[in-house]
Structure formats: C-alpha cells, structure tokens
PDB file of N, CA and C in Angstrom:
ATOM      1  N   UNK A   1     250.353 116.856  16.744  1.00  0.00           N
ATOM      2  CA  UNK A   1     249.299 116.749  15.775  1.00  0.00           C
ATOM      3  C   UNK A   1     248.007 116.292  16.459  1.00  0.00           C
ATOM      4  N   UNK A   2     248.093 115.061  17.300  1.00  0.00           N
ATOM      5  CA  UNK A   2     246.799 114.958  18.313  1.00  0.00           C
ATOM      6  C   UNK A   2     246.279 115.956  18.818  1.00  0.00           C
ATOM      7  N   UNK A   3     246.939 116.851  19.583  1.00  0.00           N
ATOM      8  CA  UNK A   3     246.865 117.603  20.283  1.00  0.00           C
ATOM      9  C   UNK A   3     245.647 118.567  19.783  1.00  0.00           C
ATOM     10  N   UNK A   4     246.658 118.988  18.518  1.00  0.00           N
ATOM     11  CA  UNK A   4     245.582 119.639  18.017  1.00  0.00           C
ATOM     12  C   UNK A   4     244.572 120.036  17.231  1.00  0.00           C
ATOM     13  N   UNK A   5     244.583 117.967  17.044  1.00  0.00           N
ATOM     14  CA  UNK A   5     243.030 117.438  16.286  1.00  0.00           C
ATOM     15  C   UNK A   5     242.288 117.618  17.706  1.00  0.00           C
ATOM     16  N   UNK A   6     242.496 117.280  19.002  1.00  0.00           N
ATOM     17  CA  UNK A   6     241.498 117.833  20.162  1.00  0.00           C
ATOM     18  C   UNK A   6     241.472 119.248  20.725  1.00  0.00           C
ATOM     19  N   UNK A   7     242.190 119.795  20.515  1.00  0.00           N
ATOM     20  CA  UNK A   7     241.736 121.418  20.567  1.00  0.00           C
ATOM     21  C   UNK A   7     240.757 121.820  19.745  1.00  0.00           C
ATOM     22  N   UNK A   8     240.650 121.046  18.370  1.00  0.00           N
ATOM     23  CA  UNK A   8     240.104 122.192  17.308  1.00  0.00           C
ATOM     24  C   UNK A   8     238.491 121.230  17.653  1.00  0.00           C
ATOM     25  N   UNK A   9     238.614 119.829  18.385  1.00  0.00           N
ATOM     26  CA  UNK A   9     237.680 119.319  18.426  1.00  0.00           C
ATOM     27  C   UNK A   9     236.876 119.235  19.323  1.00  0.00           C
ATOM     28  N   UNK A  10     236.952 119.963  20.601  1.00  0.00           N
ATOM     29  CA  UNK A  10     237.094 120.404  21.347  1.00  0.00           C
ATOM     30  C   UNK A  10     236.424 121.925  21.652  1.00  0.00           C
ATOM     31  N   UNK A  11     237.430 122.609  20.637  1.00  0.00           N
ATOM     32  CA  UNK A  11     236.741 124.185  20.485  1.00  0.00           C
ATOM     33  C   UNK A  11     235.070 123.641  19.865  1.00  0.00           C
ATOM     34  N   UNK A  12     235.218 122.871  19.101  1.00  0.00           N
ATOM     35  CA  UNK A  12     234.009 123.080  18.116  1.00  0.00           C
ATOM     36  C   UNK A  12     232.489 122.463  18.992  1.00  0.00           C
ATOM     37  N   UNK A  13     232.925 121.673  19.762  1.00  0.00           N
ATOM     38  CA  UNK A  13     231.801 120.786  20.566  1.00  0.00           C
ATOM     39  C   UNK A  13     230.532 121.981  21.364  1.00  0.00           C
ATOM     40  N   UNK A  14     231.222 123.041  21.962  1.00  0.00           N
ATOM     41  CA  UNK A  14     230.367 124.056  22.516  1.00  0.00           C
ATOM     42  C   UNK A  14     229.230 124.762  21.775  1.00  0.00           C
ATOM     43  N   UNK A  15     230.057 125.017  20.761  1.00  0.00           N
ATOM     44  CA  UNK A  15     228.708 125.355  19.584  1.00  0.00           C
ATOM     45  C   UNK A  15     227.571 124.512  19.417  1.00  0.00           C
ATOM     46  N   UNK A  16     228.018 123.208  19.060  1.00  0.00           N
ATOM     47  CA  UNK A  16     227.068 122.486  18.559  1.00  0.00           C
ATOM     48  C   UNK A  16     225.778 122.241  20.166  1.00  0.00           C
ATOM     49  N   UNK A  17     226.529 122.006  21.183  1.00  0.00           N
ATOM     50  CA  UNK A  17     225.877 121.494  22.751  1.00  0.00           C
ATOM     51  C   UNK A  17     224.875 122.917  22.522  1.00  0.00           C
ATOM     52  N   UNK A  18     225.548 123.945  22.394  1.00  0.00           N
ATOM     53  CA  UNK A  18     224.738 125.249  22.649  1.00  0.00           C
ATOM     54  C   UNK A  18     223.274 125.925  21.888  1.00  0.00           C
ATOM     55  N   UNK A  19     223.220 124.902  20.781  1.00  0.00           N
ATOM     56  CA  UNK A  19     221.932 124.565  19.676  1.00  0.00           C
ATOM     57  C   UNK A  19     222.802 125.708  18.219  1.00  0.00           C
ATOM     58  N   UNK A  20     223.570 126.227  18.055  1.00  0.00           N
ATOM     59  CA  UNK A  20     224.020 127.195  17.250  1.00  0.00           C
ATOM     60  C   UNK A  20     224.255 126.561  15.997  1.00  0.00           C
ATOM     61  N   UNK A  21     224.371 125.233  15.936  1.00  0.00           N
ATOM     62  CA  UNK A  21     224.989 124.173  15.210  1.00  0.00           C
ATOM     63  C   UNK A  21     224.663 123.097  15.521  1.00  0.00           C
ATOM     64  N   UNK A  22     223.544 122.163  14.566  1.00  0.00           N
ATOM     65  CA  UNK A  22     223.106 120.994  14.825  1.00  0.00           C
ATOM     66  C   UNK A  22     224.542 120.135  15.171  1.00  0.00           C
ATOM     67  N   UNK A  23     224.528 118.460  15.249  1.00  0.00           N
ATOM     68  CA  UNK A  23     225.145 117.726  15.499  1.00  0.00           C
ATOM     69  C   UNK A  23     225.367 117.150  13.649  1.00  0.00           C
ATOM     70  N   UNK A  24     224.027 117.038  13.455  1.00  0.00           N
ATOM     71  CA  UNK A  24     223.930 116.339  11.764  1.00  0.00           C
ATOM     72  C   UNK A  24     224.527 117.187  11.052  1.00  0.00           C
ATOM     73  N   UNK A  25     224.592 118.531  11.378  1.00  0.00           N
ATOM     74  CA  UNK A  25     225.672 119.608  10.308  1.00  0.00           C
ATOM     75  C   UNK A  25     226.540 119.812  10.312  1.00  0.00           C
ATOM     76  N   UNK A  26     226.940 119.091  11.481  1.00  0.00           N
ATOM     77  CA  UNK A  26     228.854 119.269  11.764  1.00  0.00           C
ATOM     78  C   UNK A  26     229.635 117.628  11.499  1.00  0.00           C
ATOM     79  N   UNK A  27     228.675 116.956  11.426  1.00  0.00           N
ATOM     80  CA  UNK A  27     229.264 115.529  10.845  1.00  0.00           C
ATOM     81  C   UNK A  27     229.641 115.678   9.564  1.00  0.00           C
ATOM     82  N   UNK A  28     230.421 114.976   8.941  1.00  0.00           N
ATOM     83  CA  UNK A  28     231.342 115.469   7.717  1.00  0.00           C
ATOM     84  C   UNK A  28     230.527 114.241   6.928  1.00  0.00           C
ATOM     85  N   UNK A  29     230.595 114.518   5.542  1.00  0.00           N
ATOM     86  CA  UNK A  29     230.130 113.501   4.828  1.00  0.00           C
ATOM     87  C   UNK A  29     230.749 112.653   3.839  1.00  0.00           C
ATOM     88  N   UNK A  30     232.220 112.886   4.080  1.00  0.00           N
ATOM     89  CA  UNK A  30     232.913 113.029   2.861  1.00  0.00           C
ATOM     90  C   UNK A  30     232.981 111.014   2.392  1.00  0.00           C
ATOM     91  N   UNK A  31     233.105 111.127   1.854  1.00  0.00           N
ATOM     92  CA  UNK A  31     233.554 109.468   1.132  1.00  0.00           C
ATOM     93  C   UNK A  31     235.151 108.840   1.976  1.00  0.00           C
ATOM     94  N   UNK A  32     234.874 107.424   2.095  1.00  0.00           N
ATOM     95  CA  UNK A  32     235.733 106.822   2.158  1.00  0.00           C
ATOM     96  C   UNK A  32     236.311 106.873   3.700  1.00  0.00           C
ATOM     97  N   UNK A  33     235.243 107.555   4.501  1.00  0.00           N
ATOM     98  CA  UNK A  33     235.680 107.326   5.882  1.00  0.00           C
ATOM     99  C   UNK A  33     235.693 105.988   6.879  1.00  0.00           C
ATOM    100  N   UNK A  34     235.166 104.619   6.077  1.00  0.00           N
ATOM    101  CA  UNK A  34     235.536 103.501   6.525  1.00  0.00           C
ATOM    102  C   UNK A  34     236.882 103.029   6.520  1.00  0.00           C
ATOM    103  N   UNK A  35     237.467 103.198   5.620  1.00  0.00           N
ATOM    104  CA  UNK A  35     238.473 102.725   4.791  1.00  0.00           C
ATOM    105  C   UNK A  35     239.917 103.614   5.832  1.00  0.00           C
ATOM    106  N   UNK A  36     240.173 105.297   5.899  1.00  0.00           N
ATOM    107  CA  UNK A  36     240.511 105.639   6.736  1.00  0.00           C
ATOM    108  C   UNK A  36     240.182 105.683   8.038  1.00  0.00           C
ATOM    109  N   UNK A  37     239.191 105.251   8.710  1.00  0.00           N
ATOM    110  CA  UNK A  37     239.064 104.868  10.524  1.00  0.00           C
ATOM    111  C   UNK A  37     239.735 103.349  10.343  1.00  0.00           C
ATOM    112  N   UNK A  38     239.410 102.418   9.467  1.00  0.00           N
ATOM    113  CA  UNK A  38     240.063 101.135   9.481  1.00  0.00           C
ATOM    114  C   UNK A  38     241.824 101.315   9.742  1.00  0.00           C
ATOM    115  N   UNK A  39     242.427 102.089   8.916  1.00  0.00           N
ATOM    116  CA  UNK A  39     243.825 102.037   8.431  1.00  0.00           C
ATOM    117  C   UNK A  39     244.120 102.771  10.168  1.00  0.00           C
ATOM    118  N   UNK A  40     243.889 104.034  10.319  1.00  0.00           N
ATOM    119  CA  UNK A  40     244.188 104.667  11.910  1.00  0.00           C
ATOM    120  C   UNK A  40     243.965 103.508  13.049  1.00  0.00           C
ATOM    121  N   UNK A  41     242.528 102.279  12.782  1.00  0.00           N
ATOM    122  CA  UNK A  41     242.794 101.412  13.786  1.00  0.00           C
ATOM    123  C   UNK A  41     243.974 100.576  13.640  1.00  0.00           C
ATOM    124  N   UNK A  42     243.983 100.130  12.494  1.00  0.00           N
ATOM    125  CA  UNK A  42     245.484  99.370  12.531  1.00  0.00           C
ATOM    126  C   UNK A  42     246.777  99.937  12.804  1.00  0.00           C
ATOM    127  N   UNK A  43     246.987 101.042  11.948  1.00  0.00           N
ATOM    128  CA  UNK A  43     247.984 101.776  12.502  1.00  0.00           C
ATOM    129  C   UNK A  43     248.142 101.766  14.232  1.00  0.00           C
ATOM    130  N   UNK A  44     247.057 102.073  14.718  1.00  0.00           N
ATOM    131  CA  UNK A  44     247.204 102.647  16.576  1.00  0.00           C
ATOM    132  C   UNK A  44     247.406 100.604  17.474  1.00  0.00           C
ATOM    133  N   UNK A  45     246.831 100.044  16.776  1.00  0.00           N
ATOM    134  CA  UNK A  45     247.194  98.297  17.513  1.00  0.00           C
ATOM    135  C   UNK A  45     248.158  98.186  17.230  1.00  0.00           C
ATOM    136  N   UNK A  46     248.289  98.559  15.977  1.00  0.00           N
ATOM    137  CA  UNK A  46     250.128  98.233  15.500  1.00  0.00           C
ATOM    138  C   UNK A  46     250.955  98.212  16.277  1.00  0.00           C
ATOM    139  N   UNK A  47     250.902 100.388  16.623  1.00  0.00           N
ATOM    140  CA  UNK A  47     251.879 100.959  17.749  1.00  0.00           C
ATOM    141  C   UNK A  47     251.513 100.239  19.214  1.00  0.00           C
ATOM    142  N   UNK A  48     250.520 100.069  19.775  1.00  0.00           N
ATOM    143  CA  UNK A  48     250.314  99.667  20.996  1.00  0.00           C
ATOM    144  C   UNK A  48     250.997  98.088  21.477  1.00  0.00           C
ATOM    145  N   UNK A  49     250.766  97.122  20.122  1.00  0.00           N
ATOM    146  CA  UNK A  49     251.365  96.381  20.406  1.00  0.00           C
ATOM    147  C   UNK A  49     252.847  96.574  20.377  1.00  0.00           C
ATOM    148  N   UNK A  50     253.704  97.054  19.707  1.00  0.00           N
ATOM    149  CA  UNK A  50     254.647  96.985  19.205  1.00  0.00           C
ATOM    150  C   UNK A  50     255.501  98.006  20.795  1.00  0.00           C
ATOM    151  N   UNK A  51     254.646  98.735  21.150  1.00  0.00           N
ATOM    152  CA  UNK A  51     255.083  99.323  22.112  1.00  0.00           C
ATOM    153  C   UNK A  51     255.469  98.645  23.577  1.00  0.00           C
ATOM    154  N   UNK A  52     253.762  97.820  23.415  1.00  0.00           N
ATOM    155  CA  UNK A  52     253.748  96.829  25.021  1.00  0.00           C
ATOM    156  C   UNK A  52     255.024  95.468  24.547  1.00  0.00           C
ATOM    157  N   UNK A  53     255.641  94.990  23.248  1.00  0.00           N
ATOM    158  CA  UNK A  53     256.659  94.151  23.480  1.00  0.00           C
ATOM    159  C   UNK A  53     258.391  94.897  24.086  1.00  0.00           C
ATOM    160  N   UNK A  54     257.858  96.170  23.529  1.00  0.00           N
ATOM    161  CA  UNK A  54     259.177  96.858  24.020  1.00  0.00           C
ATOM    162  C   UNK A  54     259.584  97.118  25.509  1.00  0.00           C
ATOM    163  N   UNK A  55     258.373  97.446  25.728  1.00  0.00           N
ATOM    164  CA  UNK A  55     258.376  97.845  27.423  1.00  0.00           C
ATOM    165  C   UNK A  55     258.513  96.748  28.513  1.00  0.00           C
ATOM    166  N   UNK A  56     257.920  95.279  27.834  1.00  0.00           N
ATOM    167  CA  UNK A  56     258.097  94.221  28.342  1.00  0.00           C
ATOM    168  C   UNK A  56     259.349  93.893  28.270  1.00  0.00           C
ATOM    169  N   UNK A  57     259.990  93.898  26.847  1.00  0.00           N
ATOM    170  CA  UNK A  57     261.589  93.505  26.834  1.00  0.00           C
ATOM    171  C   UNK A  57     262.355  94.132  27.449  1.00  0.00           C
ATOM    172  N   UNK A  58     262.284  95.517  27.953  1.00  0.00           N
ATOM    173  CA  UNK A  58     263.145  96.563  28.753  1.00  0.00           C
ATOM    174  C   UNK A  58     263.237  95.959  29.844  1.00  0.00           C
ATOM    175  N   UNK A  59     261.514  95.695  30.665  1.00  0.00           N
ATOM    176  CA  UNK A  59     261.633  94.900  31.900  1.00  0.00           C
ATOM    177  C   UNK A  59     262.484  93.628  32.170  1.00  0.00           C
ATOM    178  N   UNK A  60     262.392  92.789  31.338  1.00  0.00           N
ATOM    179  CA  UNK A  60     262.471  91.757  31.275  1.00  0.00           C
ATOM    180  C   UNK A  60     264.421  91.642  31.360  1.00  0.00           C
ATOM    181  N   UNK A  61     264.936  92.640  30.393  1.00  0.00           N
ATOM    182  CA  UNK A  61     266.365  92.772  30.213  1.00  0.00           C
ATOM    183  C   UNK A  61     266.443  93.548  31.813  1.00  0.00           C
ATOM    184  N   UNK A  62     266.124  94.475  32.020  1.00  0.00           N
ATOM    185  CA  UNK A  62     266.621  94.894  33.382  1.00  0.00           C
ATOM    186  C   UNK A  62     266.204  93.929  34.857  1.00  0.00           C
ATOM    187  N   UNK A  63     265.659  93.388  34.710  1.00  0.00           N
ATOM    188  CA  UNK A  63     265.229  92.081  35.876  1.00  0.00           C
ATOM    189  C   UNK A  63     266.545  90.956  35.966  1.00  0.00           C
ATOM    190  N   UNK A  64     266.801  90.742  34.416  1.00  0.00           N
ATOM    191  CA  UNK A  64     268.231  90.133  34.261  1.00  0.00           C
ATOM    192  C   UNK A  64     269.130  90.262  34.624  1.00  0.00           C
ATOM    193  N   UNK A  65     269.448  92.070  34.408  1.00  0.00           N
ATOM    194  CA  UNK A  65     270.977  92.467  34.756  1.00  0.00           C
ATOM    195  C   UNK A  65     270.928  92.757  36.133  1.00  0.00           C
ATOM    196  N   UNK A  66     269.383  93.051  36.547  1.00  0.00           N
ATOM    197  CA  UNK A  66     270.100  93.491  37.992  1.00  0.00           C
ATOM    198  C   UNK A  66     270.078  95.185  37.893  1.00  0.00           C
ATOM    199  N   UNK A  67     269.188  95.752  36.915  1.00  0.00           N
ATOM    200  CA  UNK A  67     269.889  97.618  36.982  1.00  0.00           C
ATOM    201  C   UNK A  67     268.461  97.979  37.492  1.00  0.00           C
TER     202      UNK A  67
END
C-alpha cells in the first residue's frame, strides 16, 4: 500500500516541476486533514516504538542463550 501511495506520488511530481500543473492545484483541500496526519503520526510511533522493544528483546534474549 506504501508503495503505491509513492508511485502514484511520485508519477505525479513531474508534472507539477514541469509548470503543466501548479503546486497550489495539486494540493488537496479536503477537510479534516489535521486530524488524519495526527492519527498516521501516532499510528507510525506506535509501530516504531513497539518495534524497537521487540528487536531489543530478541537481542537481549539471544545474548542470554548464547544463539
């Protein structure tokens, strides 16, 4: 799904660099885009943290056993 929120975001950037398409006309205007960039930041610290205790505990258990 990242992937190919940066492909499509990605494809679209050339147009706009190329004058074909302002920058102000391709910004979206829609409502309530604080509210969703807030929730995606929490969501993504969430995972990051939740990720860096895992990877630490893996280490931490294999330093123990010896594997």
């Amino acid at each position: 799904m990242e992937s190919g929120w940066f492909v499509t975001e990605f494809g679209r950037q050339p147009w706009i660099v190329y004058g074909i398409l302002r920058t102000s006309a391709a910004a979206t205007s829609a409502p309530a885009l604080g509210l969703t960039f807030a929730a995606f930041v929490v969501i993504y610290v969430g995972l990051a943290i939740t990720s860096a205790r895992l990877l630490l505990a893996s280490a931490r258990h294999n330093r123990e056993t010896g594997s």
